[in-house]
Every structure is written in C-alpha cells, then in structure tokens.
PDB file of N, CA and C in Angstrom:
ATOM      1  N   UNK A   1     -15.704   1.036   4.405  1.00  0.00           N
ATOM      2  CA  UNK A   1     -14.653   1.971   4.734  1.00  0.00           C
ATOM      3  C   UNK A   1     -13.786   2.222   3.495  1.00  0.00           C
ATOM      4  N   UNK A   2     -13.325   3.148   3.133  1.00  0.00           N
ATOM      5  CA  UNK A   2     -13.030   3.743   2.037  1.00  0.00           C
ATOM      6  C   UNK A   2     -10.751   3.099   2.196  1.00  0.00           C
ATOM      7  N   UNK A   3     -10.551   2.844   1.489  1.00  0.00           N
ATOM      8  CA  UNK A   3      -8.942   2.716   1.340  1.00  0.00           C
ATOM      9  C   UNK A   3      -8.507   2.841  -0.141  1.00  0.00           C
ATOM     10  N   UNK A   4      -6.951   3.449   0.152  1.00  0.00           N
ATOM     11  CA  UNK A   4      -6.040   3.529  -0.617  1.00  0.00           C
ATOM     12  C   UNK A   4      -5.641   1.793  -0.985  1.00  0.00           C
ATOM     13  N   UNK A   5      -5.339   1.548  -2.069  1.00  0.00           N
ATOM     14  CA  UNK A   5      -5.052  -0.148  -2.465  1.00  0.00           C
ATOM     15  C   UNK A   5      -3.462  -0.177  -3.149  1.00  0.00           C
ATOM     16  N   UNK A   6      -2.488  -0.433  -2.616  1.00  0.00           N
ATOM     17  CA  UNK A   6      -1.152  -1.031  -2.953  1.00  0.00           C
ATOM     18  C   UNK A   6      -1.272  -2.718  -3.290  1.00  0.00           C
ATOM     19  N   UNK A   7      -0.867  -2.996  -4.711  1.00  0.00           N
ATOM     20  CA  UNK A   7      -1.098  -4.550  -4.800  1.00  0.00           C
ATOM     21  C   UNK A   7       0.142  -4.817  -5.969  1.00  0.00           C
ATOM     22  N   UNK A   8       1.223  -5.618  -4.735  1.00  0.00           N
ATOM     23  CA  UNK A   8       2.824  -6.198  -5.306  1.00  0.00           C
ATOM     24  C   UNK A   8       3.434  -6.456  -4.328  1.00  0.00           C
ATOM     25  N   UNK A   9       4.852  -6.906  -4.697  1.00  0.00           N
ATOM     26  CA  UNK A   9       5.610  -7.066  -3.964  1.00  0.00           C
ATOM     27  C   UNK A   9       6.163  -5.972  -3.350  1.00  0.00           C
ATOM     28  N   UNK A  10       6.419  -6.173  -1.852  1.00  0.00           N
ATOM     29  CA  UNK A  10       6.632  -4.868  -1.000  1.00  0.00           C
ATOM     30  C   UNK A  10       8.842  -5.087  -1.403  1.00  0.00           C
ATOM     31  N   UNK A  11       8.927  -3.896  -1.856  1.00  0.00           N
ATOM     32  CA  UNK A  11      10.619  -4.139  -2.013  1.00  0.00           C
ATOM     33  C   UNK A  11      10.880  -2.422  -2.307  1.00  0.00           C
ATOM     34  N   UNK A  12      12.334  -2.470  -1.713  1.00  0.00           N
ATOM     35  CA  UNK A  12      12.640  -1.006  -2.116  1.00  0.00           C
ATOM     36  C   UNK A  12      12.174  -0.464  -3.090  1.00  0.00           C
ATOM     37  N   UNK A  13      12.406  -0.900  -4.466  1.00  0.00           N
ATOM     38  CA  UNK A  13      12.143  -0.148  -5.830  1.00  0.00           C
ATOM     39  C   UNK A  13      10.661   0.500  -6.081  1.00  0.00           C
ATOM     40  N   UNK A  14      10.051  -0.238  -5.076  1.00  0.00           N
ATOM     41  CA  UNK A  14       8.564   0.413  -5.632  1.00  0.00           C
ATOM     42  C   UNK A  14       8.374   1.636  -4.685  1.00  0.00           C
ATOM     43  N   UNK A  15       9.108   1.881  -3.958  1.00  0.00           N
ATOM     44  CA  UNK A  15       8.968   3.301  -3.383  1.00  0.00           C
ATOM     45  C   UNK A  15       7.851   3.713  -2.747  1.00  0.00           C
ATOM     46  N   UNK A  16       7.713   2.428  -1.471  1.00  0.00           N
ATOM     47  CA  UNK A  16       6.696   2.518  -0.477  1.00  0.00           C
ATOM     48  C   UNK A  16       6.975   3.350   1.083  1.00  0.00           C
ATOM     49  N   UNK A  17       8.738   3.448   0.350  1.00  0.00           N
ATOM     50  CA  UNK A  17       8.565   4.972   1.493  1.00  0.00           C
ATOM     51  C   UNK A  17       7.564   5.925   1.343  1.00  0.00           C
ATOM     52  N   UNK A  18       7.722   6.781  -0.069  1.00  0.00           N
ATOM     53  CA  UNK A  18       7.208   7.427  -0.324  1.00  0.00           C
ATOM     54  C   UNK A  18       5.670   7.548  -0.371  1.00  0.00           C
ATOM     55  N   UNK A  19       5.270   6.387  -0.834  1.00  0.00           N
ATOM     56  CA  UNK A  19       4.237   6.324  -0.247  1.00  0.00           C
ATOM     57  C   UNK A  19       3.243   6.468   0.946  1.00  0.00           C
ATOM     58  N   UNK A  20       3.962   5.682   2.206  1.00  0.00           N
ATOM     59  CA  UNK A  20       3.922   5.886   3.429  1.00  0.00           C
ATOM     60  C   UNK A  20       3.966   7.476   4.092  1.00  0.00           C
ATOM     61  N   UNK A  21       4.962   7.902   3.594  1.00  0.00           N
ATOM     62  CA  UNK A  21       4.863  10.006   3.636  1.00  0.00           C
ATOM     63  C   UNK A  21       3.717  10.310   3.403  1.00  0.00           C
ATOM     64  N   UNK A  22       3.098  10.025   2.040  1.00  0.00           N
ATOM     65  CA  UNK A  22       2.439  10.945   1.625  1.00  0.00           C
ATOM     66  C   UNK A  22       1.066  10.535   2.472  1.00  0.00           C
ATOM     67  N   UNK A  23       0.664   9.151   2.698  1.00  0.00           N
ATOM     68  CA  UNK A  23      -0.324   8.774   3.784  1.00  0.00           C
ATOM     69  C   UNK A  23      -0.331   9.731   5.078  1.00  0.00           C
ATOM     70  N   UNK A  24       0.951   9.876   5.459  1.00  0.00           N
ATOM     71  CA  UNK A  24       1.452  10.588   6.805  1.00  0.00           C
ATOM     72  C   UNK A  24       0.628  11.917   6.627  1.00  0.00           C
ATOM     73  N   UNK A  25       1.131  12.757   5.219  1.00  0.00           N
ATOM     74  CA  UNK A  25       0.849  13.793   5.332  1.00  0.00           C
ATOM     75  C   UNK A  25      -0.566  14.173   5.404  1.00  0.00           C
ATOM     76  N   UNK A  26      -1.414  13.337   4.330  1.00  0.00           N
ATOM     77  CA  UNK A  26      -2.973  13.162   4.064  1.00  0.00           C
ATOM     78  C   UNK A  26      -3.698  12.767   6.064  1.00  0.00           C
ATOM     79  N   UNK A  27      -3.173  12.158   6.333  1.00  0.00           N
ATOM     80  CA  UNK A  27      -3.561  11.683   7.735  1.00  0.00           C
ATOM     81  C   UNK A  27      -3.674  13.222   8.676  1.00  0.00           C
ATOM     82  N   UNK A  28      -2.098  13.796   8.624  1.00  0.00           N
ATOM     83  CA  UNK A  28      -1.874  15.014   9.169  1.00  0.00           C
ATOM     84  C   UNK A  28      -3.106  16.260   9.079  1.00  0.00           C
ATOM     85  N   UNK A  29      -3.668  16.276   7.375  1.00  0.00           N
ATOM     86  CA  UNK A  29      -4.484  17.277   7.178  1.00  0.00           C
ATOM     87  C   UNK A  29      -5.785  16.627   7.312  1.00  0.00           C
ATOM     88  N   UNK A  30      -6.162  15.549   7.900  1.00  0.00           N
ATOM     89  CA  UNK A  30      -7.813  15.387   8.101  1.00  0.00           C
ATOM     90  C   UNK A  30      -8.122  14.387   7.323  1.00  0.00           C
ATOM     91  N   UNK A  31      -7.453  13.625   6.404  1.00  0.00           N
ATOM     92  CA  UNK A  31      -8.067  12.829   5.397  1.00  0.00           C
ATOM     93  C   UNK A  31      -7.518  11.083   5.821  1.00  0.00           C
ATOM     94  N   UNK A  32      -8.461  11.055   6.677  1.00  0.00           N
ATOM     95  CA  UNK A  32      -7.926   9.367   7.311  1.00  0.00           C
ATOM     96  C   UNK A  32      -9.091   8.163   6.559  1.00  0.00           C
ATOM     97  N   UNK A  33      -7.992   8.126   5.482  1.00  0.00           N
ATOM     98  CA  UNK A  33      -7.935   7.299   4.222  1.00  0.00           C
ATOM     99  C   UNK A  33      -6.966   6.177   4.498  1.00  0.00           C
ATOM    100  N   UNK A  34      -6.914   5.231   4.811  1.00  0.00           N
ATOM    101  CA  UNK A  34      -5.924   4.054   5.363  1.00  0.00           C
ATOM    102  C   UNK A  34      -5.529   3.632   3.883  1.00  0.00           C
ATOM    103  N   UNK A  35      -4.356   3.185   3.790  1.00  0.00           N
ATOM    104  CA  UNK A  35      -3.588   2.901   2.866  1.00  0.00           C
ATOM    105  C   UNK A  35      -3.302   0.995   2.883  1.00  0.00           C
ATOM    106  N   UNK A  36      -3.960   0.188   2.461  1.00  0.00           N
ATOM    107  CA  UNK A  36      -3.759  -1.126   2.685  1.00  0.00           C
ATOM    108  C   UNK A  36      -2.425  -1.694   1.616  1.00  0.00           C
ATOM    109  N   UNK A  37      -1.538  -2.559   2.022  1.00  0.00           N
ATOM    110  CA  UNK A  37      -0.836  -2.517   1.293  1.00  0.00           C
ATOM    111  C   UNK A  37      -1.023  -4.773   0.980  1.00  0.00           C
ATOM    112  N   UNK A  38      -1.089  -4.707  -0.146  1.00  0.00           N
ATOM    113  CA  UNK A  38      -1.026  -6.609  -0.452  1.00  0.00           C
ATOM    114  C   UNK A  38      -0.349  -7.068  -1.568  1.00  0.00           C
ATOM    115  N   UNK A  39       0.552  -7.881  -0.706  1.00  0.00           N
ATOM    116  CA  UNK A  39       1.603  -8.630  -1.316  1.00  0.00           C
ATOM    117  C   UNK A  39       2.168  -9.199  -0.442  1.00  0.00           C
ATOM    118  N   UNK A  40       3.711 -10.035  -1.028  1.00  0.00           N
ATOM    119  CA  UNK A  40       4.234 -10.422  -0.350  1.00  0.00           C
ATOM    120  C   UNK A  40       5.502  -9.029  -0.126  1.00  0.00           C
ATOM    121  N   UNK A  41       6.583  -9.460   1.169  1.00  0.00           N
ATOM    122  CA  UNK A  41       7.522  -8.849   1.563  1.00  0.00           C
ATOM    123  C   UNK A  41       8.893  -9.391   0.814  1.00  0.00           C
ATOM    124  N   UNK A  42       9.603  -8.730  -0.031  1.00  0.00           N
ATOM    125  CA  UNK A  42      10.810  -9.351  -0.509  1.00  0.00           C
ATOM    126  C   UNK A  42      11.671  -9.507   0.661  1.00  0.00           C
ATOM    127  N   UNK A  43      12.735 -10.410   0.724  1.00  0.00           N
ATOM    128  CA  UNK A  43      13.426 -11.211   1.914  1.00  0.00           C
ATOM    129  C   UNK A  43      13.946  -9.774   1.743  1.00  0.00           C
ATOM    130  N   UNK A  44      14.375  -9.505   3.374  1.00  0.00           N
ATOM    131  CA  UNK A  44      15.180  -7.771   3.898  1.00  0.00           C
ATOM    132  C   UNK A  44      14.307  -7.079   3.880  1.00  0.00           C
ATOM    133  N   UNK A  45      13.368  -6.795   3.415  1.00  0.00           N
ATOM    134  CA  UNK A  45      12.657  -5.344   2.948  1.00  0.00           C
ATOM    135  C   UNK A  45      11.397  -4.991   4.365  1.00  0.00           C
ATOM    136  N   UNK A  46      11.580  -4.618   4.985  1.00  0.00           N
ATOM    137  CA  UNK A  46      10.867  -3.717   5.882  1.00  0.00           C
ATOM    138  C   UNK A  46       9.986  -2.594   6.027  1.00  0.00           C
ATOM    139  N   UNK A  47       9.118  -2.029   5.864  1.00  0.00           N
ATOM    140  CA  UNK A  47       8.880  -0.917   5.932  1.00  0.00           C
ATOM    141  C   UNK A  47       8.546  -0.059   7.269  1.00  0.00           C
ATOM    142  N   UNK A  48       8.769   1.232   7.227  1.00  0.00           N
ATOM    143  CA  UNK A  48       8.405   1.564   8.253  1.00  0.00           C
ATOM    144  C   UNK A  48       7.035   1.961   8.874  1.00  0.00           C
ATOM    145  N   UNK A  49       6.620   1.517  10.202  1.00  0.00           N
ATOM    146  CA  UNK A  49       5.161   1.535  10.601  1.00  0.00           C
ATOM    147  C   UNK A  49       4.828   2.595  10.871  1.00  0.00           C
ATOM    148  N   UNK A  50       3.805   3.016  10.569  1.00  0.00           N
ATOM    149  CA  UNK A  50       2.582   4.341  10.190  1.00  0.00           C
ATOM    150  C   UNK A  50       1.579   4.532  10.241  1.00  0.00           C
ATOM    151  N   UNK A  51       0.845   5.442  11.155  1.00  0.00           N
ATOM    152  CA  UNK A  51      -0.340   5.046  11.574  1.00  0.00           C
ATOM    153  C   UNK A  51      -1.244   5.268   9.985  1.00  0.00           C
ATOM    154  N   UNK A  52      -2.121   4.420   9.398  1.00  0.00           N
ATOM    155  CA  UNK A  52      -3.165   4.462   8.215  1.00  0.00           C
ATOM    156  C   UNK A  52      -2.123   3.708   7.219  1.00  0.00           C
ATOM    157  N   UNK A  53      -1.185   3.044   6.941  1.00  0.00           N
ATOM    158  CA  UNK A  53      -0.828   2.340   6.416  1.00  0.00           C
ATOM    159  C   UNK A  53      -0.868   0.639   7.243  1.00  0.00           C
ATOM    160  N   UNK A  54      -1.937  -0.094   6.655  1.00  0.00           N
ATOM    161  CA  UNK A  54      -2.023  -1.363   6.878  1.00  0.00           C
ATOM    162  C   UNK A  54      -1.395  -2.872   6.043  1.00  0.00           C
ATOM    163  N   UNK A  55      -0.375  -3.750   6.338  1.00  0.00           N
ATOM    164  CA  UNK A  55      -0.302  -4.463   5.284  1.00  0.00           C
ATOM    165  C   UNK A  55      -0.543  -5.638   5.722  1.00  0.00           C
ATOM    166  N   UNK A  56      -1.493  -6.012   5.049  1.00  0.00           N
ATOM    167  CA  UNK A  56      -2.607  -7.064   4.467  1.00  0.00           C
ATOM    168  C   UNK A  56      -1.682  -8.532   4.053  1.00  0.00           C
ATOM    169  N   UNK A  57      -0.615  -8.370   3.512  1.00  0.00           N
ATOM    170  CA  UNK A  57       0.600  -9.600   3.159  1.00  0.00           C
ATOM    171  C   UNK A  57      -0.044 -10.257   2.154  1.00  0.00           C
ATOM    172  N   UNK A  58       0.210 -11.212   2.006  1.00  0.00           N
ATOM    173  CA  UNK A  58      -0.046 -12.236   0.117  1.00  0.00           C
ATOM    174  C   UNK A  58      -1.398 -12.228   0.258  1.00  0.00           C
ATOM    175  N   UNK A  59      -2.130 -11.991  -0.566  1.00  0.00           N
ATOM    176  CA  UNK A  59      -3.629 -12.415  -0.885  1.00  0.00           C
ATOM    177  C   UNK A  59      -4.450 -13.526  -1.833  1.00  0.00           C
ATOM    178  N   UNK A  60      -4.938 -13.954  -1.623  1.00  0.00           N
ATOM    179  CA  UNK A  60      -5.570 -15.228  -2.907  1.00  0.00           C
ATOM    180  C   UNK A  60      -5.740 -14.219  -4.048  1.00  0.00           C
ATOM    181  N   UNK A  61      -5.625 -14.896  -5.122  1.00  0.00           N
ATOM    182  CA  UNK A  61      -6.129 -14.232  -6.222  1.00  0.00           C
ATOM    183  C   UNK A  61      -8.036 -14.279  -6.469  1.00  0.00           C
ATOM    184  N   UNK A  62      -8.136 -14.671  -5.878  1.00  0.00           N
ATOM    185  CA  UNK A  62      -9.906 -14.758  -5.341  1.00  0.00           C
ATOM    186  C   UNK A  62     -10.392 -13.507  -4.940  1.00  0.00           C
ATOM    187  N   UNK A  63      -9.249 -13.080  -4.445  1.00  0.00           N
ATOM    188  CA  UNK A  63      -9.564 -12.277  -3.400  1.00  0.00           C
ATOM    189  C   UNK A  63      -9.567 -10.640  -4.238  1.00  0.00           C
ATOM    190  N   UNK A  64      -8.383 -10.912  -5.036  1.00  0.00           N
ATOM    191  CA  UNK A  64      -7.783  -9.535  -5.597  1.00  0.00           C
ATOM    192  C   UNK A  64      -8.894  -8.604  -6.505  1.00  0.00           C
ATOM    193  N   UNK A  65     -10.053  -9.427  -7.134  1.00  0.00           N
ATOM    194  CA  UNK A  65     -11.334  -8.273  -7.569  1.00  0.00           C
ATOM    195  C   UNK A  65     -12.383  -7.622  -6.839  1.00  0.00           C
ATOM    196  N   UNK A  66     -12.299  -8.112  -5.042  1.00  0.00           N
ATOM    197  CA  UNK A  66     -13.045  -7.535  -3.537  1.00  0.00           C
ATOM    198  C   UNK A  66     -12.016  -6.444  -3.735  1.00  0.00           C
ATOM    199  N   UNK A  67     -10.357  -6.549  -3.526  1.00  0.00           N
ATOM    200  CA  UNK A  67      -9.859  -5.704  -2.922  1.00  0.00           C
ATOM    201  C   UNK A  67      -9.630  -4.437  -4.260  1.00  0.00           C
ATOM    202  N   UNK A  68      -9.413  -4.625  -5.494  1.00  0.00           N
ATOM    203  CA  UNK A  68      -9.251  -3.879  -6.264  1.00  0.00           C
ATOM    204  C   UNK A  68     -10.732  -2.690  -6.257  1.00  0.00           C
ATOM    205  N   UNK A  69     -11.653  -3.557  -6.659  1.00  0.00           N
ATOM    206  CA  UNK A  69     -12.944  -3.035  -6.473  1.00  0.00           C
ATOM    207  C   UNK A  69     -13.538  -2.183  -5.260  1.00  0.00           C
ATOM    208  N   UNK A  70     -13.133  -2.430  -4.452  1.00  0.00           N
ATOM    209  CA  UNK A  70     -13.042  -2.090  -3.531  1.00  0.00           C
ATOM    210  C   UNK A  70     -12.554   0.003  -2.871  1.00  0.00           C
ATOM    211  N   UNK A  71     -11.184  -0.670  -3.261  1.00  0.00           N
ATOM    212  CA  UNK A  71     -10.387   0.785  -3.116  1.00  0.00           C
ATOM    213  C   UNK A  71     -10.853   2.106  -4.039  1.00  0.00           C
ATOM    214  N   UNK A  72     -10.790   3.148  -3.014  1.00  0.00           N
ATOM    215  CA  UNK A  72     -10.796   4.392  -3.353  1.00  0.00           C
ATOM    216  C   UNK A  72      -9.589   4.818  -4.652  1.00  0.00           C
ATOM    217  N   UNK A  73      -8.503   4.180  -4.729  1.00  0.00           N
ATOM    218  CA  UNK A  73      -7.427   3.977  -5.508  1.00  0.00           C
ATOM    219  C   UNK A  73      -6.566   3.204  -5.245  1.00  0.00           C
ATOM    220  N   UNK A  74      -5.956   3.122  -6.814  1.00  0.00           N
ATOM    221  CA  UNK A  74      -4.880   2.138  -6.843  1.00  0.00           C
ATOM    222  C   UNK A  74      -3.668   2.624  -7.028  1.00  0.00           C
ATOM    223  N   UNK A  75      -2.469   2.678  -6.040  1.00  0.00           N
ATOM    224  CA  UNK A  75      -1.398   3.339  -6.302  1.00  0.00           C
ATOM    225  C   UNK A  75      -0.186   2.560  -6.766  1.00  0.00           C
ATOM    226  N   UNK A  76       0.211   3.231  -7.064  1.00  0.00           N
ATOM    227  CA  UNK A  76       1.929   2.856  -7.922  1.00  0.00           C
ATOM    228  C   UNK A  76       2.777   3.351  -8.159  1.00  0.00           C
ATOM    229  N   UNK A  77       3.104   3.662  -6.683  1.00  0.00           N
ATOM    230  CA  UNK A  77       4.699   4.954  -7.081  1.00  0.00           C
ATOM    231  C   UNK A  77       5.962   4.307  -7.212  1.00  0.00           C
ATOM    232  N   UNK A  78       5.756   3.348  -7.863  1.00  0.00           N
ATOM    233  CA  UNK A  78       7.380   2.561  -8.439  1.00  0.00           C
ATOM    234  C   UNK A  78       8.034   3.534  -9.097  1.00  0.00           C
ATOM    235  N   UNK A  79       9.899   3.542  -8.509  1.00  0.00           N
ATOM    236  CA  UNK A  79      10.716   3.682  -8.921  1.00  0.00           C
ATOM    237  C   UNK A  79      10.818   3.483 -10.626  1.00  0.00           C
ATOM    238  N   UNK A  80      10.759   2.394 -10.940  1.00  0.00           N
ATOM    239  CA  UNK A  80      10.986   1.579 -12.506  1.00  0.00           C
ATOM    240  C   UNK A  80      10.048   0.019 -12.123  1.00  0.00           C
ATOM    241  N   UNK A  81       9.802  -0.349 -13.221  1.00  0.00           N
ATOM    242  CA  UNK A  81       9.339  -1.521 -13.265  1.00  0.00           C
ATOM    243  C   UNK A  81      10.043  -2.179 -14.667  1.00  0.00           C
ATOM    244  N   UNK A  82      10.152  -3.802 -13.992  1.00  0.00           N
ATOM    245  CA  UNK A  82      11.104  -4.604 -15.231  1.00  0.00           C
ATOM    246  C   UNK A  82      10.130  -5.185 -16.399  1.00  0.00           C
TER     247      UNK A  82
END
C-alpha cells in the first residue's frame, strides 16, 4: 500500500496542521494516499484526527529503513528547524 512518510517529533513547529489539510484535500479529490506519521508526541501537542492521516508513534530505529523505503514520500513542512 502506497503512503505518505512523516518521521519526527510530532510538535507545533513542524506544521502538521498543515500537513493534515493538505491530506484532507488530496483525499477530497480521489487520491487516498494515507499519510503515516512516526515519532514521538511532544508533551501538549495533539493533533487533529483525519481520515488518511495515521500515527504510527516512536519507532525502532530498525525499523526506520522498512518505513523510509517504503513511502511514496517523505514530507517536511516544518515551520524552522534548530
């Protein structure tokens, strides 16, 4: 099955609202491409639930060349990074 790959910490700055939209919208026009998201959740940070956005939570690093390899893409709509 084909997915979108998010891999970090889930926290405001990386701008997984936006992300989540744009899944929404892709979903809306026919393209049900699920969006997996892996990491951990920074303490507070929530996102809102959406149908084709899945999150997966901390992963082994074992794991992270299945899931990279894997995905149709790798996204990164961060705000800034430190």
């Amino acid at each position: 099955e084909p997915y979108f790959l998010y891999l970090g910490t889930l926290e405001e700055r990386k701008n997984l609202e936006v992300l989540g939209e744009a899944i929404e919208r892709l979903w809306a026009r026919g393209c049900r491409v699920p969006l997996w998201l892996a990491g951990r959740a920074r303490k507070g940070f929530a996102l809102r639930k959406r149908d084709g956005v899945v999150e997966l939570g901390w992963q082994p690093e074992e794991r992270l060349p299945e899931l990279l390899s894997g995905a149709r893409a790798v996204v990164y709509p961060s705000h800034y990074e430190g």
